[in-house]
N, C-alpha and C. Protein backbone atom coordinates (compact mmCIF):
# COMPACT_ATOMS: atom_id res chain seq x y z
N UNK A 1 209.12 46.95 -24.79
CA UNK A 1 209.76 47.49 -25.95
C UNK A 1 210.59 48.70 -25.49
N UNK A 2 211.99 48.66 -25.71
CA UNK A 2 212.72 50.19 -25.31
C UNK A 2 212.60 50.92 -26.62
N UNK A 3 213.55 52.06 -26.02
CA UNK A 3 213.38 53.10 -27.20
C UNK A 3 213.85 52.93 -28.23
N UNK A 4 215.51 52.16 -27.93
CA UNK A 4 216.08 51.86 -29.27
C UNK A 4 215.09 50.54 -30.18
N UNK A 5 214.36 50.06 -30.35
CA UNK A 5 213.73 49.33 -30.30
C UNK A 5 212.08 50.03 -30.93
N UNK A 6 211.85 51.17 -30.74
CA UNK A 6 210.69 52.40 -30.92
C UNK A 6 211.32 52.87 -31.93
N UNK A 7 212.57 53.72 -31.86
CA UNK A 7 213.78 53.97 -33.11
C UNK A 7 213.93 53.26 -33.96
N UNK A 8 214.23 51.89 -34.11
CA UNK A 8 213.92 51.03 -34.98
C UNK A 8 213.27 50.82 -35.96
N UNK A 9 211.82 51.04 -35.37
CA UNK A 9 210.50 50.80 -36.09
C UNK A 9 210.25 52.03 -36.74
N UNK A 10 210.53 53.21 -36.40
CA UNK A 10 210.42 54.19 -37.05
C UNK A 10 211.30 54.41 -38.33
N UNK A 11 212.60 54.20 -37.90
CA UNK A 11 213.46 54.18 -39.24
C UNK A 11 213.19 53.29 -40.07
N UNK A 12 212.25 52.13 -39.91
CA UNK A 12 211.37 51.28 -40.76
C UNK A 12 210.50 52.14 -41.66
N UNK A 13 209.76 52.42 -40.88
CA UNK A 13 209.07 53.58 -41.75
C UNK A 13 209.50 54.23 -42.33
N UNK A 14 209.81 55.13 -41.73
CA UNK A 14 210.54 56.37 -42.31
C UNK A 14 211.07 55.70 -43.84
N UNK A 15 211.97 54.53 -43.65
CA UNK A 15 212.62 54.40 -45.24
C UNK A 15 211.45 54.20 -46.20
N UNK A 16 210.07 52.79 -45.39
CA UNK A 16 208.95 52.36 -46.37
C UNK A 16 208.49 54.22 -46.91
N UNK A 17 208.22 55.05 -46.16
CA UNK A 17 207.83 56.12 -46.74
C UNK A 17 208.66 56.63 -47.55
N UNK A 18 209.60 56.59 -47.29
CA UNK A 18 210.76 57.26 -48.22
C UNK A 18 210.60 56.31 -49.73
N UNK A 19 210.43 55.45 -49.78
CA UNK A 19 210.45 54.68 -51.17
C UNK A 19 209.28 54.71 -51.69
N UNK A 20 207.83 54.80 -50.69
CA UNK A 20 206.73 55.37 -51.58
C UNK A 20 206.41 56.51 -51.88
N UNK A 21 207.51 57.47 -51.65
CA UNK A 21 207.45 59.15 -52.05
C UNK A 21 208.71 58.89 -53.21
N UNK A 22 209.36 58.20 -53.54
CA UNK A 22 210.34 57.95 -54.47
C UNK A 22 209.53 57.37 -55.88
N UNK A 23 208.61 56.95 -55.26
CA UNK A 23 208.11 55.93 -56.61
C UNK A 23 206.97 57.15 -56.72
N UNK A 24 206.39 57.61 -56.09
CA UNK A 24 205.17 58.24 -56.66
C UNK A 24 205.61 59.82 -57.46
N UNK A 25 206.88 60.13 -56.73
CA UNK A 25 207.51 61.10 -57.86
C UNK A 25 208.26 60.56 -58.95
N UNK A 26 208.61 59.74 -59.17
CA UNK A 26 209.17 58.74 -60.49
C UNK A 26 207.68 58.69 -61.27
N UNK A 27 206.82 58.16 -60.77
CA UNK A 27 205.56 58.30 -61.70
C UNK A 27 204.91 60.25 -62.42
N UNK A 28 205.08 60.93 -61.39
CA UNK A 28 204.71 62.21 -61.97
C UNK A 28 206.06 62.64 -62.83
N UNK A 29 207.19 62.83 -62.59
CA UNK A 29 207.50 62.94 -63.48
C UNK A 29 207.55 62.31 -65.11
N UNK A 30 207.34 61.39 -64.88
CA UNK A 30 206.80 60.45 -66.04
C UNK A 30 205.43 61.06 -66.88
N UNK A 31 204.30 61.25 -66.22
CA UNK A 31 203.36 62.00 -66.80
C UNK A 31 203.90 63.53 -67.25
N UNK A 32 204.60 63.93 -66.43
CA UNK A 32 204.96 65.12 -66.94
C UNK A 32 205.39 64.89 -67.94
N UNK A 33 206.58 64.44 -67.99
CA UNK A 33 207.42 64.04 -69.53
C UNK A 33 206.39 63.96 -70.81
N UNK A 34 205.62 62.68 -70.84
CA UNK A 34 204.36 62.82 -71.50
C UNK A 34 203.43 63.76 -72.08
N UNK A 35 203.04 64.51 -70.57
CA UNK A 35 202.78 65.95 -71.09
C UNK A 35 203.41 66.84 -71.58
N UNK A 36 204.48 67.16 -71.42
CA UNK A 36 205.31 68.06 -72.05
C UNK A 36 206.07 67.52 -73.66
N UNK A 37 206.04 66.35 -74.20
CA UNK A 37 206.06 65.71 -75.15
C UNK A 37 205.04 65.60 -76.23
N UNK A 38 203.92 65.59 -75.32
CA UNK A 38 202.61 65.97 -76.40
C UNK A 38 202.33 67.61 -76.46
N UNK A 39 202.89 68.45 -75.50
CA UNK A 39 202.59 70.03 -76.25
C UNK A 39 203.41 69.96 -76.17
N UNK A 40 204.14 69.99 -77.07
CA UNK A 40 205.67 69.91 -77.75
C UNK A 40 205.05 69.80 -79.57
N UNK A 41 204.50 68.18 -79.31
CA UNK A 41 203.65 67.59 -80.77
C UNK A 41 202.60 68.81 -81.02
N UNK A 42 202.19 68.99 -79.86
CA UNK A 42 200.80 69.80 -80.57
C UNK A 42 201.37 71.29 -80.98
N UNK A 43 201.88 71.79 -80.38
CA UNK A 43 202.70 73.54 -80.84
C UNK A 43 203.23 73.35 -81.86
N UNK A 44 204.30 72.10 -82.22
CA UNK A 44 204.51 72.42 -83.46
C UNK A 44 203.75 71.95 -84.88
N UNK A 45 202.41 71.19 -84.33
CA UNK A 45 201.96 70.39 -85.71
C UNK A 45 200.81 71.86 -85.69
N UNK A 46 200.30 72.84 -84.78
CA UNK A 46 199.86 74.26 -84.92
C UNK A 46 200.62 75.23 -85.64
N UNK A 47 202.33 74.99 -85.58
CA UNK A 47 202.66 75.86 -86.25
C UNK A 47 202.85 75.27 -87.73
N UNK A 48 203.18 74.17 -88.10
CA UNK A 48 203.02 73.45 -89.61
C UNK A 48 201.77 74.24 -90.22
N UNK A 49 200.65 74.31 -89.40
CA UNK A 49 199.19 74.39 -89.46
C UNK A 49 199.34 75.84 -90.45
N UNK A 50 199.67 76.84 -89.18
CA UNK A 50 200.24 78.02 -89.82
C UNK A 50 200.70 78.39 -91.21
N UNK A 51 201.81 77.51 -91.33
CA UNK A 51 202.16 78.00 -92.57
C UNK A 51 201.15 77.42 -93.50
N UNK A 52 200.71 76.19 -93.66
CA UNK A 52 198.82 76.05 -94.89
C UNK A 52 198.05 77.16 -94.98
N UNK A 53 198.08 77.28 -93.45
CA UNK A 53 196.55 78.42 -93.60
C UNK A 53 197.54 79.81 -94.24
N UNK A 54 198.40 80.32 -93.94
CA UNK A 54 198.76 81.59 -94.56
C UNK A 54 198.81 81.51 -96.30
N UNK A 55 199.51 80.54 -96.75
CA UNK A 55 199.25 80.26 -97.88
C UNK A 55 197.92 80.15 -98.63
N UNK A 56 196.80 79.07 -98.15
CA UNK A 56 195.54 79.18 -98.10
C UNK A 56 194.57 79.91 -98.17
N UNK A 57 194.90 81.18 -97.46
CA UNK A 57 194.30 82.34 -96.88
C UNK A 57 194.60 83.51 -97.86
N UNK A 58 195.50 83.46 -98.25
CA UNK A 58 196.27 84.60 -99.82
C UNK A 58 196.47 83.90 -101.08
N UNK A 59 195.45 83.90 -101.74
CA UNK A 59 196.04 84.52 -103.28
C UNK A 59 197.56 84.08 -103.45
N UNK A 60 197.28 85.57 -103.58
CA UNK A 60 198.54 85.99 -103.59
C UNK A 60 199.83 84.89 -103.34
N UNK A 61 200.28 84.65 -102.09
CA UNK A 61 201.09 84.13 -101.61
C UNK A 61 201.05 82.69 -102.05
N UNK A 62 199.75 81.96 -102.73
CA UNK A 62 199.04 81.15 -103.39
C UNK A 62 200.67 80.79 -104.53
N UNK A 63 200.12 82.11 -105.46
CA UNK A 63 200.80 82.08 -106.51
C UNK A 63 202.51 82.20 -106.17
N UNK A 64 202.93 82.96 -105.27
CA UNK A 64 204.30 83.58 -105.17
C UNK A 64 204.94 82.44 -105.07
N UNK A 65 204.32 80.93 -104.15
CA UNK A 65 204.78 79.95 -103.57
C UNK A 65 204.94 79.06 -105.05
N UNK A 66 204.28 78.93 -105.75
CA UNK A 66 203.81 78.23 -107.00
C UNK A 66 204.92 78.43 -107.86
N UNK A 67 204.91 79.70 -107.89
CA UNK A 67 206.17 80.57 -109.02
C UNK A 67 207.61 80.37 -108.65
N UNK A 68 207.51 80.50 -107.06
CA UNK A 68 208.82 80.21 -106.48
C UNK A 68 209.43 78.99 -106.53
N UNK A 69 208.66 78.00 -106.32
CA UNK A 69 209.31 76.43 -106.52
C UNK A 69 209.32 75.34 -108.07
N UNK A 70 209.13 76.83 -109.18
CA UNK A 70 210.02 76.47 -110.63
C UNK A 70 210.71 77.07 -110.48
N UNK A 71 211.20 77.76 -109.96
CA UNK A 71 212.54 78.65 -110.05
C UNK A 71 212.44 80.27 -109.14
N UNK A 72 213.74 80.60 -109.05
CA UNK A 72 213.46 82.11 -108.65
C UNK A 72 214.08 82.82 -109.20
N UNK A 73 214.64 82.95 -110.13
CA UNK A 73 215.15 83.46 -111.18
C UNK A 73 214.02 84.68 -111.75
N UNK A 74 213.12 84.08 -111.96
CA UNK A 74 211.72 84.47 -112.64
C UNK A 74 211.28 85.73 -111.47
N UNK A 75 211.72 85.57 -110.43
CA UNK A 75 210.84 86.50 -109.27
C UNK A 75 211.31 87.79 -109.25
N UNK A 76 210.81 88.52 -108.60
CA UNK A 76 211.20 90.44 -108.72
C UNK A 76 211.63 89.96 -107.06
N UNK A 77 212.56 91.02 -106.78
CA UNK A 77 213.45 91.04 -105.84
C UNK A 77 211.94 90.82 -104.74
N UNK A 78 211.33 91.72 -104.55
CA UNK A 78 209.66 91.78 -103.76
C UNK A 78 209.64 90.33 -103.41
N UNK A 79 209.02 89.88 -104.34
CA UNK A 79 208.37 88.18 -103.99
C UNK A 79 209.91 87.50 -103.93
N UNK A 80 211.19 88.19 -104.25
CA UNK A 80 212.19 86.86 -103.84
C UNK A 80 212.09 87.11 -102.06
N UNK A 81 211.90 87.96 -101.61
CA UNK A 81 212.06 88.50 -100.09
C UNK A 81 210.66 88.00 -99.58
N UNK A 82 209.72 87.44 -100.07
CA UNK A 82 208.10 87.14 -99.63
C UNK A 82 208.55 86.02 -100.22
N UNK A 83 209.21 84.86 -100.55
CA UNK A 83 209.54 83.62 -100.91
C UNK A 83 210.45 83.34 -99.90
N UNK A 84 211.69 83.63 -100.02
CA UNK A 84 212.51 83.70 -99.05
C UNK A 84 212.33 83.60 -97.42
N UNK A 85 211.58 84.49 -97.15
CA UNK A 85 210.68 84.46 -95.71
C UNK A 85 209.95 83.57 -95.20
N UNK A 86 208.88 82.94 -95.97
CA UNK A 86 208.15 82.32 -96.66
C UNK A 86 208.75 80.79 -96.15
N UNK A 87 209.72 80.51 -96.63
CA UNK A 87 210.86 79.07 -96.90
C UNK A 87 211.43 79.29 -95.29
N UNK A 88 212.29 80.31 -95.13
CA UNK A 88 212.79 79.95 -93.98
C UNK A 88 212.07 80.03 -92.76
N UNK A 89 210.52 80.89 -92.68
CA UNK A 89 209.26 80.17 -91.75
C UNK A 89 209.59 79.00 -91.82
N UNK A 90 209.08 78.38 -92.95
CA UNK A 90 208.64 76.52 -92.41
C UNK A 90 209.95 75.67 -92.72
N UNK A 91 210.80 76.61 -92.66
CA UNK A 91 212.20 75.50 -92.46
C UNK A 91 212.91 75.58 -91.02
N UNK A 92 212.37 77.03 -90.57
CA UNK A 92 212.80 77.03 -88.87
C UNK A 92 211.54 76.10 -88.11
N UNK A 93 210.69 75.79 -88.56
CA UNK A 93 209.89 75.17 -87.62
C UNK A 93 210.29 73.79 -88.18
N UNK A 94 210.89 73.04 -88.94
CA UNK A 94 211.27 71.70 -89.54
C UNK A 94 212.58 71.60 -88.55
N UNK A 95 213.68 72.51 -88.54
CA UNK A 95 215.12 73.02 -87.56
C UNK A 95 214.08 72.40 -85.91
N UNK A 96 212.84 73.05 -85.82
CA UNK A 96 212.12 73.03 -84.53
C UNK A 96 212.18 71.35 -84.29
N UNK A 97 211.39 71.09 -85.39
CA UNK A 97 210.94 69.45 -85.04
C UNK A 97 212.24 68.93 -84.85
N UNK A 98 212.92 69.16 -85.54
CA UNK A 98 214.33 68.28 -85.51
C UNK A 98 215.59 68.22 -84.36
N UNK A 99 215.56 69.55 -83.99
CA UNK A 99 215.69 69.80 -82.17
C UNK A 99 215.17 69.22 -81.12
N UNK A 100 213.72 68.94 -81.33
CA UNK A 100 213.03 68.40 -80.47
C UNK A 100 212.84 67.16 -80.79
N UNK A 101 213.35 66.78 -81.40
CA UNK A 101 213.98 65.09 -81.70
C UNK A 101 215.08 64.70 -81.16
N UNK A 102 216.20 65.42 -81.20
CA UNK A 102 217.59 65.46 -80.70
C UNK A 102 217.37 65.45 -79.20
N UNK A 103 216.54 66.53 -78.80
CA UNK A 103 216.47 65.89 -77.21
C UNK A 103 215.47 65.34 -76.55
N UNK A 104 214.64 64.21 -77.73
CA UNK A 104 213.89 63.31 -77.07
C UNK A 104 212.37 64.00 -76.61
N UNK A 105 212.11 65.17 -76.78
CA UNK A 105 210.82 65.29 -76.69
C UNK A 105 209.51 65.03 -78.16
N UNK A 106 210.14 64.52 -79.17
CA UNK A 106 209.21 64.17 -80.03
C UNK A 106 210.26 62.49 -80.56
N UNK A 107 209.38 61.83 -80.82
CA UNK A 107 209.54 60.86 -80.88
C UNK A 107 209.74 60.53 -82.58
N UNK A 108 210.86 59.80 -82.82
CA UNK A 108 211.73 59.72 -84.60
C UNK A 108 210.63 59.21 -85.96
N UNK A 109 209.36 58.59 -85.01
CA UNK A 109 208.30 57.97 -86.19
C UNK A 109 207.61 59.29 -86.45
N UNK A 110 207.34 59.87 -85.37
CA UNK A 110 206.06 61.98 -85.82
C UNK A 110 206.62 62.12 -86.23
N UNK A 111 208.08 62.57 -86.51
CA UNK A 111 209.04 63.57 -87.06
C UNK A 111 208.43 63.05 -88.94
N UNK A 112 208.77 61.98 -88.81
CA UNK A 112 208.68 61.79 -90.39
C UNK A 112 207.68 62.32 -91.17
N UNK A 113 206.40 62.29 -90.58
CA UNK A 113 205.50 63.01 -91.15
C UNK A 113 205.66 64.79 -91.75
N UNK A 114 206.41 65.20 -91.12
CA UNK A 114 206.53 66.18 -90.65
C UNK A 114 207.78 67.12 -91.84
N UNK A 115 208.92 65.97 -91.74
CA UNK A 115 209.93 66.11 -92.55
C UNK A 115 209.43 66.16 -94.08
N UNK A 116 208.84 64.73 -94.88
CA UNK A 116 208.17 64.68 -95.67
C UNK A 116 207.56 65.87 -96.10
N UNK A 117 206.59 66.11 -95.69
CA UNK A 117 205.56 67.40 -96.19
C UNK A 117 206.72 68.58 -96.33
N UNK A 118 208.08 68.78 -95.70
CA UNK A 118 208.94 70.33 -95.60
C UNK A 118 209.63 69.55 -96.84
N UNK A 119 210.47 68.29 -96.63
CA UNK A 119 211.72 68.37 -97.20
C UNK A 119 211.16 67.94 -98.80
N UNK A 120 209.93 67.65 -99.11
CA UNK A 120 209.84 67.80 -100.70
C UNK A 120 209.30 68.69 -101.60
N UNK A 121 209.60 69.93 -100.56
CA UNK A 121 209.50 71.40 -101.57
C UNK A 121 210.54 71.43 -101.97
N UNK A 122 211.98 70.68 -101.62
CA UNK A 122 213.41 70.88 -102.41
C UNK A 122 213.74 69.86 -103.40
N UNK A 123 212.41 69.05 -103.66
CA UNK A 123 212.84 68.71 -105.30
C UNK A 123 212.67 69.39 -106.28
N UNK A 124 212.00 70.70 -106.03
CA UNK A 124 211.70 71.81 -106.80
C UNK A 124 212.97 72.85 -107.07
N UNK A 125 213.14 73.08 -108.66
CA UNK A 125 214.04 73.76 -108.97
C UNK A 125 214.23 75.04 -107.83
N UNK A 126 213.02 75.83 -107.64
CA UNK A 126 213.34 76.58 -106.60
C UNK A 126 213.59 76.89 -105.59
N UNK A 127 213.05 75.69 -104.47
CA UNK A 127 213.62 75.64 -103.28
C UNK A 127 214.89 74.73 -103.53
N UNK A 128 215.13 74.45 -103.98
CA UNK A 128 216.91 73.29 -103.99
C UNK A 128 217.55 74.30 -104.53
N UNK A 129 217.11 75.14 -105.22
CA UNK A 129 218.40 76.88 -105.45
C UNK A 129 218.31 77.51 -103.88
N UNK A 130 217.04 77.59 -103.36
CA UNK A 130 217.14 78.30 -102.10
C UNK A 130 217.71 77.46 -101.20
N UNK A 131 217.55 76.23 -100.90
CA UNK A 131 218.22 75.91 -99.71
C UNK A 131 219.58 75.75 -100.03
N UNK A 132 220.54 75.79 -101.60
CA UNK A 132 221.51 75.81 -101.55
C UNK A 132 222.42 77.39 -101.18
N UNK A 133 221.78 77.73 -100.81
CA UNK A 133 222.30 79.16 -100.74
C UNK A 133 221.70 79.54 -98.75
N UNK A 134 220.65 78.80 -98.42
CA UNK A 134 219.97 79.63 -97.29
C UNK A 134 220.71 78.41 -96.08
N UNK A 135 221.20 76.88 -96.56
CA UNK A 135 221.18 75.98 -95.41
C UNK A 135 222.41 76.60 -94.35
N UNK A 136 223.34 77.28 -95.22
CA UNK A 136 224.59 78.02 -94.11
C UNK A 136 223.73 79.16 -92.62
N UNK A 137 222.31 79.47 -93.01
CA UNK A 137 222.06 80.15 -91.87
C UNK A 137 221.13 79.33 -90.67
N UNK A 138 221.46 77.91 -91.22
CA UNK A 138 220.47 77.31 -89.62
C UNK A 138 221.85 76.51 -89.28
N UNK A 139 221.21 75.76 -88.50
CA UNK A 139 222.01 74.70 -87.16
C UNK A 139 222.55 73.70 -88.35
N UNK A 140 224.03 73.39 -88.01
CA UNK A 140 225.11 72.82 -89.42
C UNK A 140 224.56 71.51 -88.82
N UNK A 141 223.48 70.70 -87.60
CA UNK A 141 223.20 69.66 -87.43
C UNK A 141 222.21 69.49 -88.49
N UNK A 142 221.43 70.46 -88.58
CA UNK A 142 219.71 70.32 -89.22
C UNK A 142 220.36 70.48 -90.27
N UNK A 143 221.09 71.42 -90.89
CA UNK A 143 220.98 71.52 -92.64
C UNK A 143 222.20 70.34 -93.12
N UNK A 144 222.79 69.32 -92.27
CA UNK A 144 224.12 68.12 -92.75
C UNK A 144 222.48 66.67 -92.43
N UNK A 145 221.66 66.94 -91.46
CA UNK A 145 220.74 66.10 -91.72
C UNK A 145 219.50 66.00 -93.31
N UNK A 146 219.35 67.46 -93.28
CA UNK A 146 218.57 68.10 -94.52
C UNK A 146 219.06 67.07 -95.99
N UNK A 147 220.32 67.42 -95.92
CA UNK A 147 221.24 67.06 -97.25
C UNK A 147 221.58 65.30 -96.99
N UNK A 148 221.34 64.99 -95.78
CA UNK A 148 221.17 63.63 -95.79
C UNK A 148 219.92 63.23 -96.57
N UNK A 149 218.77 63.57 -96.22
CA UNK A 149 217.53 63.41 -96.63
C UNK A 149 217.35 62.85 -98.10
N UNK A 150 217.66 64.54 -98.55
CA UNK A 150 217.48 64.68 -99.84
C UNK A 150 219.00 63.60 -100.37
N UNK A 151 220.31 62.96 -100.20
CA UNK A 151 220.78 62.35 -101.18
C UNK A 151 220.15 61.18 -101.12
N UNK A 152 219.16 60.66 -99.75
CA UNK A 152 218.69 59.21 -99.52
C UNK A 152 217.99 59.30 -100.96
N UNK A 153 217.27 60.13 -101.54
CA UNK A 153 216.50 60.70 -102.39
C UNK A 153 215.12 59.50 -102.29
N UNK A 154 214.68 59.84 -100.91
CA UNK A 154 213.68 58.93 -100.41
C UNK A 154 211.92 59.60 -100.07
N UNK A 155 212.27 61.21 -100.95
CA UNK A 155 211.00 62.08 -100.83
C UNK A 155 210.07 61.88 -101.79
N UNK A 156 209.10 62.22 -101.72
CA UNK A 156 207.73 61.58 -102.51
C UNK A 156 207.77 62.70 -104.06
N UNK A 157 207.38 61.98 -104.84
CA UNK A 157 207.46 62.80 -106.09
C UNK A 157 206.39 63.80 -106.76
N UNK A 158 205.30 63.57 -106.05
CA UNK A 158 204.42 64.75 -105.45
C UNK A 158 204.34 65.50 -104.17
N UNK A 159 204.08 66.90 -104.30
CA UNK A 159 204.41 67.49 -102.84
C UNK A 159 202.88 67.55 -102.43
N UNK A 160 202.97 66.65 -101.29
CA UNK A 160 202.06 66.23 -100.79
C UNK A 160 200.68 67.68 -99.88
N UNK A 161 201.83 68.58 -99.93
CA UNK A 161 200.98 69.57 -98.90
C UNK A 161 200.18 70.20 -100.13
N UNK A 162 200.34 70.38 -101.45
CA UNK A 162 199.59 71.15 -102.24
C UNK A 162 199.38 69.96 -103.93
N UNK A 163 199.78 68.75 -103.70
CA UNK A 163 199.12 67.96 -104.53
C UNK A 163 199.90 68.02 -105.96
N UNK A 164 200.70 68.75 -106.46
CA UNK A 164 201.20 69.33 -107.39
C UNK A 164 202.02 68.57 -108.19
N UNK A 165 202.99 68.05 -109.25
CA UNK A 165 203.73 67.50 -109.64
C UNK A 165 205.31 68.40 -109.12
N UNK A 166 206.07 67.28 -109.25
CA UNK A 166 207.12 68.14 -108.56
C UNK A 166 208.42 68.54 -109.67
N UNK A 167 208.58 69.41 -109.58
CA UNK A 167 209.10 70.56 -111.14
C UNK A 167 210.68 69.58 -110.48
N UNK A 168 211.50 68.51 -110.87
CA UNK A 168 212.79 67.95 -110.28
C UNK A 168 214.29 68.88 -110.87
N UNK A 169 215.03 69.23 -109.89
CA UNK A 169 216.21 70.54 -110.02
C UNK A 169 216.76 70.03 -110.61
């Protein structure tokens, strides 16, 4: 056997190794993806979480939320700014899910769950006054999808996160 011939067999190798270090990083990144797709799901279905329990957890904020989605008309400037806040919390984390849809780290069937429970606080006289006035301060993708939603007019007629009948704008 000469050398060129020794050379040979090596650049044999060398490529077989080269294609089983190709495939076995094609597979980790794959799990990665995965992983980083599911805490993606889990951070934001913790922060959904968030906004229940704060509500949950106050009285108070109990009622402000209650009062706010017949109208806000009715509210003292105070609770319009503790409503207001309130709405655009769990509408930047809805902006969240919906980002992370756009680039493929949550997948278009979770999202729905997700949308549902946010987007039918705006059959309520008061959030459909607020988001007509608040959708100019998020992403013109999320609030031209938002207003898709709501003309499909394909949201549930109870709001599912607090059981309630839904007061229609």
């Amino acid at each position: 056997m000469t050398i060129q011939d020794l050379g040979s067999i090596g650049e044999f190798v060398a490529a077989i190794a080269t294609v089983a270090t190709l495939v076995y990083l094609a597979m980790q990144v794959r799990q990665n993806t995965q992983a980083l797709r599911s805490s993606t799901f889990q951070n934001i279905s913790a922060q959904m979480g968030q906004n229940a329990e704060a509500i949950a957890s106050s009285p108070d904020l109990a009622e402000l939320f209650i009062k706010g989605l017949s109208g806000v008309d009715d509210l003292t400037p105070g609770e319009r700014v503790r409503y207001h806040s309130s709405l655009v919390m769990t509408f930047r984390r809805l902006e969240a899910v919906f980002v992370q849809g756009k680039l493929g780290y949550i997948d278009k069937d979770l999202m729905e769950g997700f949308e549902v429970s946010i987007l039918s606080f705006l059959a309520n006289q008061g959030a459909a006054k607020w988001w007509a006035s608040a959708k100019v301060t998020f992403n013109p993708l999320f609030s031209a999808h938002v207003d898709r939603r709501l003309a499909a007019g394909d949201l549930p007629t109870i709001q599912p996160s607090i059981g309630l009948p839904l007061d229609p704008a």
